[in-house]
C-alpha atoms as a PDB file:
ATOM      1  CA  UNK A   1     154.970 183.449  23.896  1.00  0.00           C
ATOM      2  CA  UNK A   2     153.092 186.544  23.364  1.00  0.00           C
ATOM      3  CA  UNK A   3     153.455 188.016  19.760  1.00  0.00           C
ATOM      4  CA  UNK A   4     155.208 190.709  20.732  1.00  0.00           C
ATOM      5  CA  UNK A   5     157.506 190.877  23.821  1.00  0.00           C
ATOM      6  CA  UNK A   6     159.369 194.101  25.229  1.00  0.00           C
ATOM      7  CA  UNK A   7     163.290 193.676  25.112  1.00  0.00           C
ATOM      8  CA  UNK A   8     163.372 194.559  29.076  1.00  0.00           C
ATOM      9  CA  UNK A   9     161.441 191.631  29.597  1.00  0.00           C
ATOM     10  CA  UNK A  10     163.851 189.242  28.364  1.00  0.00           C
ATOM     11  CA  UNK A  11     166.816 187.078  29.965  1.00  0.00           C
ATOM     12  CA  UNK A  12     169.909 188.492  29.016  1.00  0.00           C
ATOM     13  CA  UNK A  13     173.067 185.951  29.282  1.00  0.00           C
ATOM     14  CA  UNK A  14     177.040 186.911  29.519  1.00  0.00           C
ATOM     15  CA  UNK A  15     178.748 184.167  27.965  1.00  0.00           C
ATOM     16  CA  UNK A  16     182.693 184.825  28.532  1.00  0.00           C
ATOM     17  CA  UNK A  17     185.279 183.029  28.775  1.00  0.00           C
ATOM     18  CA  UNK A  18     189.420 184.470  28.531  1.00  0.00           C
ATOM     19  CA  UNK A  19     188.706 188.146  27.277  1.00  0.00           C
ATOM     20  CA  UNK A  20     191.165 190.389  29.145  1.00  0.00           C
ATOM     21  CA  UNK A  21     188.076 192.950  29.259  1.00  0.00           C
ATOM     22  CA  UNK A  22     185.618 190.191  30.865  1.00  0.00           C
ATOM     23  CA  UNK A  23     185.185 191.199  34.374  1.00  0.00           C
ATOM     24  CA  UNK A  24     184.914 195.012  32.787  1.00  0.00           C
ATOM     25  CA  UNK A  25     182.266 194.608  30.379  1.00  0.00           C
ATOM     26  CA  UNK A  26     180.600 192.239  33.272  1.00  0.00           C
ATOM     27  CA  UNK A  27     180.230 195.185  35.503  1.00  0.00           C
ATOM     28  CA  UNK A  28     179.152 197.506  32.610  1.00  0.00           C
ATOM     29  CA  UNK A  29     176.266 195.071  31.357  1.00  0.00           C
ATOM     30  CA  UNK A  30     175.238 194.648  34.818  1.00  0.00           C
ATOM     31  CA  UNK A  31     174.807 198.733  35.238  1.00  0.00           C
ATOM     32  CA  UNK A  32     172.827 198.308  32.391  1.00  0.00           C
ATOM     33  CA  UNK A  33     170.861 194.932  32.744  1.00  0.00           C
ATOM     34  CA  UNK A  34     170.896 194.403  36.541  1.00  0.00           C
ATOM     35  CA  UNK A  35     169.009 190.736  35.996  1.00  0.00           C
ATOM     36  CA  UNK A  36     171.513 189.491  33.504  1.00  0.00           C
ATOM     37  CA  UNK A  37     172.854 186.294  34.042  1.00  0.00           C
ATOM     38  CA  UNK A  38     176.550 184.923  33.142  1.00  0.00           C
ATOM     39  CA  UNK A  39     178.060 181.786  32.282  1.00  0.00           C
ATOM     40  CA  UNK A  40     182.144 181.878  32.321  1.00  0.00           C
ATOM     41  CA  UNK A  41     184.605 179.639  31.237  1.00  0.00           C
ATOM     42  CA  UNK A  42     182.598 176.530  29.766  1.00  0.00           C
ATOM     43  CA  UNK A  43     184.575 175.414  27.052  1.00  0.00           C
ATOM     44  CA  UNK A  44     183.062 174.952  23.475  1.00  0.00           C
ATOM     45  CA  UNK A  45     180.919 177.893  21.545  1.00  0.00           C
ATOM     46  CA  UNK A  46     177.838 175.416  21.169  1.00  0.00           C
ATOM     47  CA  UNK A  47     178.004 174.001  24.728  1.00  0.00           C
ATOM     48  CA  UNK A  48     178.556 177.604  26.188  1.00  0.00           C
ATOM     49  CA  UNK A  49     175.549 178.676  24.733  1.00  0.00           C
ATOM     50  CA  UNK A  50     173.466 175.299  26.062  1.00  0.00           C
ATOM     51  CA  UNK A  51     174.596 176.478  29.070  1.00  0.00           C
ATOM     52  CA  UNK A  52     173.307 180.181  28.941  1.00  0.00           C
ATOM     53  CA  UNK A  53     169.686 179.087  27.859  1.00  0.00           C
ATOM     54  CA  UNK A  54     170.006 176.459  30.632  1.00  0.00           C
ATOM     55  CA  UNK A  55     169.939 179.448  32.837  1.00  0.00           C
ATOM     56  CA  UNK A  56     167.932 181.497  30.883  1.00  0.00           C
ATOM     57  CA  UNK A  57     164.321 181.595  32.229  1.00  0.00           C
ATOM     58  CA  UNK A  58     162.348 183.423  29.459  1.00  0.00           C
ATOM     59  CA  UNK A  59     161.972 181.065  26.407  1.00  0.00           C
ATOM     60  CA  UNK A  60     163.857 183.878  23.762  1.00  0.00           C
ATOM     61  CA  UNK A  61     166.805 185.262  25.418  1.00  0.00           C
ATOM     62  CA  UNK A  62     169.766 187.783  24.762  1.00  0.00           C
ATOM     63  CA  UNK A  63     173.286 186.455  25.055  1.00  0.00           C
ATOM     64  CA  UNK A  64     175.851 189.194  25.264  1.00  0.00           C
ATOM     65  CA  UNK A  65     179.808 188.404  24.265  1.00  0.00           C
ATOM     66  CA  UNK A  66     182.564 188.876  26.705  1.00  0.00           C
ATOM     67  CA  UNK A  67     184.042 191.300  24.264  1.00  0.00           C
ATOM     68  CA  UNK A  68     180.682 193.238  24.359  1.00  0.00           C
ATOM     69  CA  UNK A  69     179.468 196.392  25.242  1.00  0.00           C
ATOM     70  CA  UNK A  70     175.712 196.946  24.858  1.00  0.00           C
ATOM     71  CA  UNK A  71     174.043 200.596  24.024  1.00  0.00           C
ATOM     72  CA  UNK A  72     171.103 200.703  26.425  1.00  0.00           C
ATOM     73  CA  UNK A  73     168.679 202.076  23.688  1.00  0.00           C
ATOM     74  CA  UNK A  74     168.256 198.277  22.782  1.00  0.00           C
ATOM     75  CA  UNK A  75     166.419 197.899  26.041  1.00  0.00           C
ATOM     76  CA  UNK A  76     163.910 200.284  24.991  1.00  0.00           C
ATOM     77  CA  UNK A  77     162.388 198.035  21.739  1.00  0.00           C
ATOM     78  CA  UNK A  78     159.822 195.714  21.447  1.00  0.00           C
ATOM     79  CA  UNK A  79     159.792 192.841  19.253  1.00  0.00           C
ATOM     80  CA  UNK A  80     157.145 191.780  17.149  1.00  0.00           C
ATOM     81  CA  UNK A  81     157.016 188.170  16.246  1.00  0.00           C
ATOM     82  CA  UNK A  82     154.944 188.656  13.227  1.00  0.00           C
ATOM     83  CA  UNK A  83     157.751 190.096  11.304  1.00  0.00           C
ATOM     84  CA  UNK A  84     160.130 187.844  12.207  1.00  0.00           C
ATOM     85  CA  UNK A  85     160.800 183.720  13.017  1.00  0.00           C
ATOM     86  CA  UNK A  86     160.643 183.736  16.350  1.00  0.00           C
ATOM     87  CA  UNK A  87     162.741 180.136  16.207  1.00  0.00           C
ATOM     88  CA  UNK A  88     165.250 181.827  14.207  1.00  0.00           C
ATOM     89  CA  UNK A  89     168.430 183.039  15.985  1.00  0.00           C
ATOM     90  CA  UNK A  90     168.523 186.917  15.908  1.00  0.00           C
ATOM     91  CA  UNK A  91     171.586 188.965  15.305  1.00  0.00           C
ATOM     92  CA  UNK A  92     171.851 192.398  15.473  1.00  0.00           C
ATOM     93  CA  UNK A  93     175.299 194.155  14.605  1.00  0.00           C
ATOM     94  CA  UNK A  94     177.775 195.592  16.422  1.00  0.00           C
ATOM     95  CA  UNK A  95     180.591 198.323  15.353  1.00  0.00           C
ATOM     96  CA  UNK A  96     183.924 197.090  15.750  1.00  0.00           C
ATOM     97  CA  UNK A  97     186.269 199.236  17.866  1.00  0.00           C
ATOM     98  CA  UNK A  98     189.365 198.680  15.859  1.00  0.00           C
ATOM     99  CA  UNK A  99     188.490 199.029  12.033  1.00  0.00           C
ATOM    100  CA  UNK A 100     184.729 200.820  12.165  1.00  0.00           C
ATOM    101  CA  UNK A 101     183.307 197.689  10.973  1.00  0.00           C
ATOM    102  CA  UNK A 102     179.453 197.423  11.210  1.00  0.00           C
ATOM    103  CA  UNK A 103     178.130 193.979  10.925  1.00  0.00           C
ATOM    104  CA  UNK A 104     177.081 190.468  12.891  1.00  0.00           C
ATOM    105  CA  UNK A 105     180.511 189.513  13.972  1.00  0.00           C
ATOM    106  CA  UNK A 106     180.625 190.286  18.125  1.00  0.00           C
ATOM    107  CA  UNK A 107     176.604 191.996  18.139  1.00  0.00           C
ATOM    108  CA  UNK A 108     174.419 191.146  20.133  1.00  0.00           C
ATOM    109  CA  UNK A 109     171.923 187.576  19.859  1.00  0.00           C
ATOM    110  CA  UNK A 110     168.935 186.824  20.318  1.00  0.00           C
ATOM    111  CA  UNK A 111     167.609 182.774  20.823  1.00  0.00           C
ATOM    112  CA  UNK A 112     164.716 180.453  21.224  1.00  0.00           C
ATOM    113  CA  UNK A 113     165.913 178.263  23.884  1.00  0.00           C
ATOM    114  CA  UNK A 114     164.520 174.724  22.007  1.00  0.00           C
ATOM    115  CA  UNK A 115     166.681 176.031  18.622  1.00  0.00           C
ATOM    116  CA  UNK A 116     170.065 176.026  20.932  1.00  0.00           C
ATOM    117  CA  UNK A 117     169.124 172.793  22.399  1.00  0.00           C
ATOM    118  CA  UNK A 118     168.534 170.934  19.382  1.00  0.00           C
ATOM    119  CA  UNK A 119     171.501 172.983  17.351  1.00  0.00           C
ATOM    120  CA  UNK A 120     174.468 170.718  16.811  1.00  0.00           C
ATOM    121  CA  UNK A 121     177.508 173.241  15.864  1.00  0.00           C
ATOM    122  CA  UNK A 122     181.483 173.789  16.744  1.00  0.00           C
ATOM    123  CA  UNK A 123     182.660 171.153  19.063  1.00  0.00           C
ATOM    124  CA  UNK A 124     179.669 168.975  18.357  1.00  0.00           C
ATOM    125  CA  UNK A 125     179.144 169.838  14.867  1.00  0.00           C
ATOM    126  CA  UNK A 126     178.206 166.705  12.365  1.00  0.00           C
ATOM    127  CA  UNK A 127     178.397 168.678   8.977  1.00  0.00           C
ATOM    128  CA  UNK A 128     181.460 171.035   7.613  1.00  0.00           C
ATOM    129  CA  UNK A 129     179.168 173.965   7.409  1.00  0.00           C
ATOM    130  CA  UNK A 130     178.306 174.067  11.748  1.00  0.00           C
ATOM    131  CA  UNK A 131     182.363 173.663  12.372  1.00  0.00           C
ATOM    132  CA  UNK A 132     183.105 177.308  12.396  1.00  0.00           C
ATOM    133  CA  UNK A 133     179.758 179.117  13.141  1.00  0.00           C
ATOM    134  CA  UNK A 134     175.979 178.999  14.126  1.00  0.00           C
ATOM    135  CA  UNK A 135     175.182 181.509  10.766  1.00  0.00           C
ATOM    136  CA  UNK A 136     175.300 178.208   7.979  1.00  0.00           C
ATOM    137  CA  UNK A 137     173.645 175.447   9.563  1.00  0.00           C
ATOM    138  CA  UNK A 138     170.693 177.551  11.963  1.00  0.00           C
ATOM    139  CA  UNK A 139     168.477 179.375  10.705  1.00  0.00           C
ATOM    140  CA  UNK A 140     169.161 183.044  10.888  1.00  0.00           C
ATOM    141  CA  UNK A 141     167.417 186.580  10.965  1.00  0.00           C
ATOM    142  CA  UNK A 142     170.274 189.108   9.984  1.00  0.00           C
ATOM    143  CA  UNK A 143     169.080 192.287  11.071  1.00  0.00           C
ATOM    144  CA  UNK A 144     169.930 196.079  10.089  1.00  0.00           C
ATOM    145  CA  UNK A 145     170.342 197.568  13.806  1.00  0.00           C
ATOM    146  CA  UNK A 146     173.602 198.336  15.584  1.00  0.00           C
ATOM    147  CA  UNK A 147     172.799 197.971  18.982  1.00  0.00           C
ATOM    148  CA  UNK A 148     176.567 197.217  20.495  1.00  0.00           C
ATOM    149  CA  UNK A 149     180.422 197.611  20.426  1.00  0.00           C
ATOM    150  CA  UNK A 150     182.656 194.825  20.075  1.00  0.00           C
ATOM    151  CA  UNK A 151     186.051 195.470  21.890  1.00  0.00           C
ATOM    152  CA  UNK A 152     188.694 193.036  20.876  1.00  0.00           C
ATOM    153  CA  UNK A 153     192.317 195.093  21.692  1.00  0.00           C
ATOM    154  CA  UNK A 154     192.812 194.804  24.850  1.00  0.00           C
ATOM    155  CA  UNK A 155     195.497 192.489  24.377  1.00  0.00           C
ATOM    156  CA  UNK A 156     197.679 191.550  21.407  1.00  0.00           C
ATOM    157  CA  UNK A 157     196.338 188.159  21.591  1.00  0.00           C
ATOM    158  CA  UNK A 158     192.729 188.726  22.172  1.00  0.00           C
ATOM    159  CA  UNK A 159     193.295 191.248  18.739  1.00  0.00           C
ATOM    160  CA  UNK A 160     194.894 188.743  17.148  1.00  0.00           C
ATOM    161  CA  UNK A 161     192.702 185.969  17.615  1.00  0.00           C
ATOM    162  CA  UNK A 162     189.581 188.082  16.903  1.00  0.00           C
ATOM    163  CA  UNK A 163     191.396 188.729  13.672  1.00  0.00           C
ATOM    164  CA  UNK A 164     192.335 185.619  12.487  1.00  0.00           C
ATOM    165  CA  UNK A 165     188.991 184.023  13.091  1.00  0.00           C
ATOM    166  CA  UNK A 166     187.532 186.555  10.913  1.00  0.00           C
ATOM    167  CA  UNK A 167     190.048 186.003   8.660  1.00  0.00           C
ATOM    168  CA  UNK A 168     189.238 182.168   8.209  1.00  0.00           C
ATOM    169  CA  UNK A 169     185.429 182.940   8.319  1.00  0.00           C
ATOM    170  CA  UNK A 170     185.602 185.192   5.505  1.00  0.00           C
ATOM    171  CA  UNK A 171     187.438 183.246   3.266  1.00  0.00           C
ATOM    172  CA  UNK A 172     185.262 179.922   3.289  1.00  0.00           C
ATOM    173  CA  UNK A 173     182.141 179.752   1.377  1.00  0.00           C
ATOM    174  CA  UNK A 174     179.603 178.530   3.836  1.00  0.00           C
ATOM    175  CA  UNK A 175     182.336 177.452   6.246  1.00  0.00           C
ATOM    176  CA  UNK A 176     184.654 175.444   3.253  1.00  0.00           C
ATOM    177  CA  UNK A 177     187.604 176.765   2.338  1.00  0.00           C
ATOM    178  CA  UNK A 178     187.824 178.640  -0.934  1.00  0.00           C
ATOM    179  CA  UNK A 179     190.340 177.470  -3.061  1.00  0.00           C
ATOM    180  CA  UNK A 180     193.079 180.541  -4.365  1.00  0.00           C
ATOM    181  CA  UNK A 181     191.757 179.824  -8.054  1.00  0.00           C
ATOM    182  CA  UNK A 182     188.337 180.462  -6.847  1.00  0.00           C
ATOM    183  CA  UNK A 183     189.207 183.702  -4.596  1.00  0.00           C
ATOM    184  CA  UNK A 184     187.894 185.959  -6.997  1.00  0.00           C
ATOM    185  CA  UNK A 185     183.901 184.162  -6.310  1.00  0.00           C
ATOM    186  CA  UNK A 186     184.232 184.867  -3.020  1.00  0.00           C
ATOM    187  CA  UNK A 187     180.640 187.029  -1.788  1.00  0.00           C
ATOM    188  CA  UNK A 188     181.687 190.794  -2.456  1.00  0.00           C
ATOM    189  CA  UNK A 189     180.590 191.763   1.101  1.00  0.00           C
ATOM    190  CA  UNK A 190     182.534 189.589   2.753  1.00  0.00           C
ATOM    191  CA  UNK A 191     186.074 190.296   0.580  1.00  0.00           C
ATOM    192  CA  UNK A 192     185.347 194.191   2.011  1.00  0.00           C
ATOM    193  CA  UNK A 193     184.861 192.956   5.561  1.00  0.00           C
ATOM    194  CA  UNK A 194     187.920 191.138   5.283  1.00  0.00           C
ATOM    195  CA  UNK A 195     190.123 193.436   3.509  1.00  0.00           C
ATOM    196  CA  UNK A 196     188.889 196.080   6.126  1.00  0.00           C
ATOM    197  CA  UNK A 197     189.941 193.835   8.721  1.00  0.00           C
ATOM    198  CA  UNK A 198     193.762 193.522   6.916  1.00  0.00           C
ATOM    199  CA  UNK A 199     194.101 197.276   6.657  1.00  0.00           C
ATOM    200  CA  UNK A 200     192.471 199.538   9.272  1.00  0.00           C
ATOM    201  CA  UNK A 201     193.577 199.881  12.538  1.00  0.00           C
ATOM    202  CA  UNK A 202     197.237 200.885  12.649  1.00  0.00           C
ATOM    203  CA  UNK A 203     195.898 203.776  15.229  1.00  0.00           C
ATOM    204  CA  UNK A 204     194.230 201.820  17.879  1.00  0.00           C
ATOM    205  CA  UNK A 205     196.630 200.020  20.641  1.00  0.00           C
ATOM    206  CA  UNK A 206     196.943 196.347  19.489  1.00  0.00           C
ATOM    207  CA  UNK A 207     195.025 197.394  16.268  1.00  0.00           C
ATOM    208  CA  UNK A 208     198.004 195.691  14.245  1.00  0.00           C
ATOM    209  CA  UNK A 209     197.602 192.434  15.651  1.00  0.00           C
ATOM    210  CA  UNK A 210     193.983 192.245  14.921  1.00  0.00           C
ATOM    211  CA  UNK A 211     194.940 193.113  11.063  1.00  0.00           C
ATOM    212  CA  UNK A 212     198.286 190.545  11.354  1.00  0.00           C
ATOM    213  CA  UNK A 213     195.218 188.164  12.487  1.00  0.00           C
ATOM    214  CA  UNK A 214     193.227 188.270   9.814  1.00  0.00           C
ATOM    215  CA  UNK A 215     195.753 188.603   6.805  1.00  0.00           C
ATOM    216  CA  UNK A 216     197.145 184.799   8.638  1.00  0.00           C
ATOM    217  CA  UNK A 217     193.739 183.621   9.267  1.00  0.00           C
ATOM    218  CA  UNK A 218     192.935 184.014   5.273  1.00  0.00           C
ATOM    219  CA  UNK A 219     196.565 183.124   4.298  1.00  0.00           C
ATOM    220  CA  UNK A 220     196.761 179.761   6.247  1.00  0.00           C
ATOM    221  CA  UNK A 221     192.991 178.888   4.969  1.00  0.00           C
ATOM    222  CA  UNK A 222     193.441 180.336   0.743  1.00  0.00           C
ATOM    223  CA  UNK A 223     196.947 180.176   0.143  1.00  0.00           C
ATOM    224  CA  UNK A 224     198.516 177.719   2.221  1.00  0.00           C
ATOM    225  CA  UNK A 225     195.534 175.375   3.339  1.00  0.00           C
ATOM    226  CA  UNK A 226     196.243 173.151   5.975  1.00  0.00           C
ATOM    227  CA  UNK A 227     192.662 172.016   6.222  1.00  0.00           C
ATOM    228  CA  UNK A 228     192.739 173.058   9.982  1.00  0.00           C
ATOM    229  CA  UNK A 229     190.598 175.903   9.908  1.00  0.00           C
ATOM    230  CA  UNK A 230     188.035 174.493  11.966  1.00  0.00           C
ATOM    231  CA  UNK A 231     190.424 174.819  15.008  1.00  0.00           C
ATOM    232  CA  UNK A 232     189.269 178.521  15.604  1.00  0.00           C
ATOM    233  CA  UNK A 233     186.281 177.252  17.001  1.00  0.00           C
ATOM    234  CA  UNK A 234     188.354 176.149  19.829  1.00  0.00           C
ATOM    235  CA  UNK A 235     189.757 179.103  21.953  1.00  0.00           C
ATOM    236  CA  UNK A 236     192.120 176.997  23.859  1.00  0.00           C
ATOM    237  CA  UNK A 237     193.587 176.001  20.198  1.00  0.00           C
ATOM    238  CA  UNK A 238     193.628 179.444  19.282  1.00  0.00           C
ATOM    239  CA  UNK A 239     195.469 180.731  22.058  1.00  0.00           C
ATOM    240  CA  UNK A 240     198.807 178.368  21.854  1.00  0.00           C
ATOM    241  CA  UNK A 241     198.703 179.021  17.989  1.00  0.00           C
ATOM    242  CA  UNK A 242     199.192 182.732  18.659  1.00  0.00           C
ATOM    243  CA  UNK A 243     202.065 181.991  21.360  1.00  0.00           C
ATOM    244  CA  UNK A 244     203.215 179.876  18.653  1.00  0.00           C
ATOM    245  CA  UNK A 245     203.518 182.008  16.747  1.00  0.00           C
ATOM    246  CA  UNK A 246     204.606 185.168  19.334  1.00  0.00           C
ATOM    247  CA  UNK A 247     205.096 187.892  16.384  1.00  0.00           C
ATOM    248  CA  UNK A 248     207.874 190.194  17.428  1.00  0.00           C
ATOM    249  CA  UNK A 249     208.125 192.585  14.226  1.00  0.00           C
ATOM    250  CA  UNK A 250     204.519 193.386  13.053  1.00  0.00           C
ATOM    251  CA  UNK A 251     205.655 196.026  11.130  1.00  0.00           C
ATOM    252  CA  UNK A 252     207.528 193.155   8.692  1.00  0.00           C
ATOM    253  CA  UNK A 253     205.177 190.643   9.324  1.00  0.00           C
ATOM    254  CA  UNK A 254     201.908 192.353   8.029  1.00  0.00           C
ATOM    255  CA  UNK A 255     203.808 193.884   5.297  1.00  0.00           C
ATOM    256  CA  UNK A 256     204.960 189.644   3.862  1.00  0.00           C
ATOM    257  CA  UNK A 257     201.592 188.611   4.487  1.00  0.00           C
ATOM    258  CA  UNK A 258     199.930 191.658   2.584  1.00  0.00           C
ATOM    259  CA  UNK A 259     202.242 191.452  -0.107  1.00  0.00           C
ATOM    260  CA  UNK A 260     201.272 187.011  -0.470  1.00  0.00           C
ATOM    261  CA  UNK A 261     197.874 188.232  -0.496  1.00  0.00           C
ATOM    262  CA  UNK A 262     197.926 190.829  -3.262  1.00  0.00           C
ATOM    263  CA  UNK A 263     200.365 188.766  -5.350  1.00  0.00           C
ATOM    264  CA  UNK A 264     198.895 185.642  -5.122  1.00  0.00           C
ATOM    265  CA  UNK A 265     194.994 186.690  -5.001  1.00  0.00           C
ATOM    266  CA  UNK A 266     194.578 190.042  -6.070  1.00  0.00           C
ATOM    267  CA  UNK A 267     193.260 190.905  -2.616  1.00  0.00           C
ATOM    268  CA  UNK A 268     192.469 195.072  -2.261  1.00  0.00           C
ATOM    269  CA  UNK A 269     194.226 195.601   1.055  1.00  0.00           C
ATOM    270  CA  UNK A 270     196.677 198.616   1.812  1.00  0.00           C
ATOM    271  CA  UNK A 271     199.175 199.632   3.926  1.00  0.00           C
ATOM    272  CA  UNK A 272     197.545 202.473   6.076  1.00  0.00           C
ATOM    273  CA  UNK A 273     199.317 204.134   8.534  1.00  0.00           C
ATOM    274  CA  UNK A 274     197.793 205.650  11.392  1.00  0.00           C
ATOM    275  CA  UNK A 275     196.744 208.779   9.668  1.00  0.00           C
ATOM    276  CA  UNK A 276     195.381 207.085   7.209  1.00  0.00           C
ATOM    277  CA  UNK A 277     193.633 204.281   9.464  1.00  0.00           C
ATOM    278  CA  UNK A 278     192.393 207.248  11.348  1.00  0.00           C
ATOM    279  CA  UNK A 279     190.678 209.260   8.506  1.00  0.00           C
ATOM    280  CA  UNK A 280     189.360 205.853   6.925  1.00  0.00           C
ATOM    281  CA  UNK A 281     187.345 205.540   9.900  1.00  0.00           C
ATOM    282  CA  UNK A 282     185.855 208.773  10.064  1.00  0.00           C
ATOM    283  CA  UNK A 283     185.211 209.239   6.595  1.00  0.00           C
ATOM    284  CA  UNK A 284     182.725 205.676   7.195  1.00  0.00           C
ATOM    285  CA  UNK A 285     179.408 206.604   6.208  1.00  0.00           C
ATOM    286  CA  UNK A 286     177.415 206.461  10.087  1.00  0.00           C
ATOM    287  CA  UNK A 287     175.177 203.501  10.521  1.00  0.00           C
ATOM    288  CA  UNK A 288     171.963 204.505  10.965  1.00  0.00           C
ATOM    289  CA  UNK A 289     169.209 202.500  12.780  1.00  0.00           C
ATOM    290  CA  UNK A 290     165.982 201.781  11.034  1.00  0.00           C
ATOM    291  CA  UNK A 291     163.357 199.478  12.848  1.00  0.00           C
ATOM    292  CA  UNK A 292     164.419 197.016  15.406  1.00  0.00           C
ATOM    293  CA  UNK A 293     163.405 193.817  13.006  1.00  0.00           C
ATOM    294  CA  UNK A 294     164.444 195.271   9.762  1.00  0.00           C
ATOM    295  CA  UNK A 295     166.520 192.956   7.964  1.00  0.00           C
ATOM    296  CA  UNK A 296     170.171 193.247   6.552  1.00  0.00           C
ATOM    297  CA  UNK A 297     169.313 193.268   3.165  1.00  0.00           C
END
């Protein structure tokens, strides 16, 4: 591979699979990136994403979320392989649609085709740390751009489900639970993603259900461990635990889970209305782009 590679000349891969906004952001990527390619409905995060560099013919690709919606002035950069591992997977954020969030979660990827082939995560993972992501157990290049929006409300369940894996993500250390003693040690960036994720979004539609999400997801993983948080690696699982579930008074559920959370670990999450959901977001410092390859931190 050349040393330094124009985005436009790389595959770009739509891996979906039961978003309620699929076909939708399908159509929009394809506007966009009229030689994408898709794979739908494999089951499995780590075989799904065999599957896309299966089809992808350029050895780095760009796979693109269901839930995805790309901003075209990431088809303008060029990559330059001397600043970053080119075997490395590549993640670029995204902003989230429901609480302003702007990190890896939903962004845009990029990957060496012979890294996902020999990765072993999710559904075939063989350590703890690969059960509930590719971030522990692959080697990673967090980068500084925003180059996407992640859309997770059109449904109750898809906002739900979005939140609660976040939920469980963000309070593991390295995909392992934290115990409630140890709350407090959790990483300091990841407590404010989370307790973003339990308070903003009363004003978007569904916006509740991602927060309701993500107050259960840390809940059920800090405070009443079950040792089954590996299960949100498995959509299908995650889907009959929300009709399971089927919450019919938000309003009372997120205010019994946000009151366990703040009695029992201190957590700094509020109860925003819309108004205040609303002005939260818009008093969010703007993310501002620096160079393509730029790092996180």
């Amino acid at each position: 591979m050349a040393e330094r590679v124009r985005v436009s000349d790389l595959d770009f891969v739509y891996i979906s699979y039961s978003e309620p906004n699929k076909e939708q952001n399908w159509a929009d990527l394809k506007n966009k990136v009229p030689w994408a390619k898709r794979v739908d409905g494999v089951v499995g995060f780590d075989s799904a994403h065999k599957a896309a560099a299966d089809i992808a013919e350029t050895d780095f690709f760009i796979s693109v979320d269901g839930d995805n919606i790309i901003d075209e002035r990431f088809l303008l950069q060029t990559l330059d392989w001397s600043k970053t591992d080119k075997k490395a997977v590549h993640r670029w954020r995204a902003i989230n649609n429901v609480n302003g969030l702007v990190y890896g979660n939903g962004g845009l990827v990029g990957w060496d085709k012979e890294t996902v082939k020999k990765m072993k995560t999710h559904e075939n993972a063989q350590t703890e740390e690969n059960q509930i992501d590719f971030c522990w157990g692959v080697p990673h290049e967090n980068l500084h751009n925003c180059y996407s929006k992640t859309v997770i409300n059109a449904s109750e369940q898809q906002a739900f489900v979005a939140g609660y894996r976040e939920g469980v993500k963000m309070s593991t250390d390295k995909g392992r639970p934290i115990p409630a003693e140890d709350f407090k040690k959790v990483w300091p960036n990841n407590l404010r993603i989370l307790s973003t994720w339990c308070t903003v979004g009363a004003d978007v539609e569904n916006g509740k259900y991602a927060m309701l999400g993500a107050r259960m997801g840390c809940f059920n993983t800090v405070i009443e461990s079950n040792n089954e948080h590996f299960k949100i690696r498995d959509l299908d699982d995650m889907e009959l635990y929300y009709k399971d579930q089927s919450p019919t008074d938000i309003d009372t559920d997120l205010l019994m889970y946000g009151n366990s959370l703040r009695q029992q670990l201190d957590m700094p999450i509020a109860e925003y209305d819309e108004d205040e959901s609303r002005f939260y977001r818009f008093v969010m410092p703007p993310h501002i782009n620096k160079g393509v390859q730029d790092r996180e931190y």
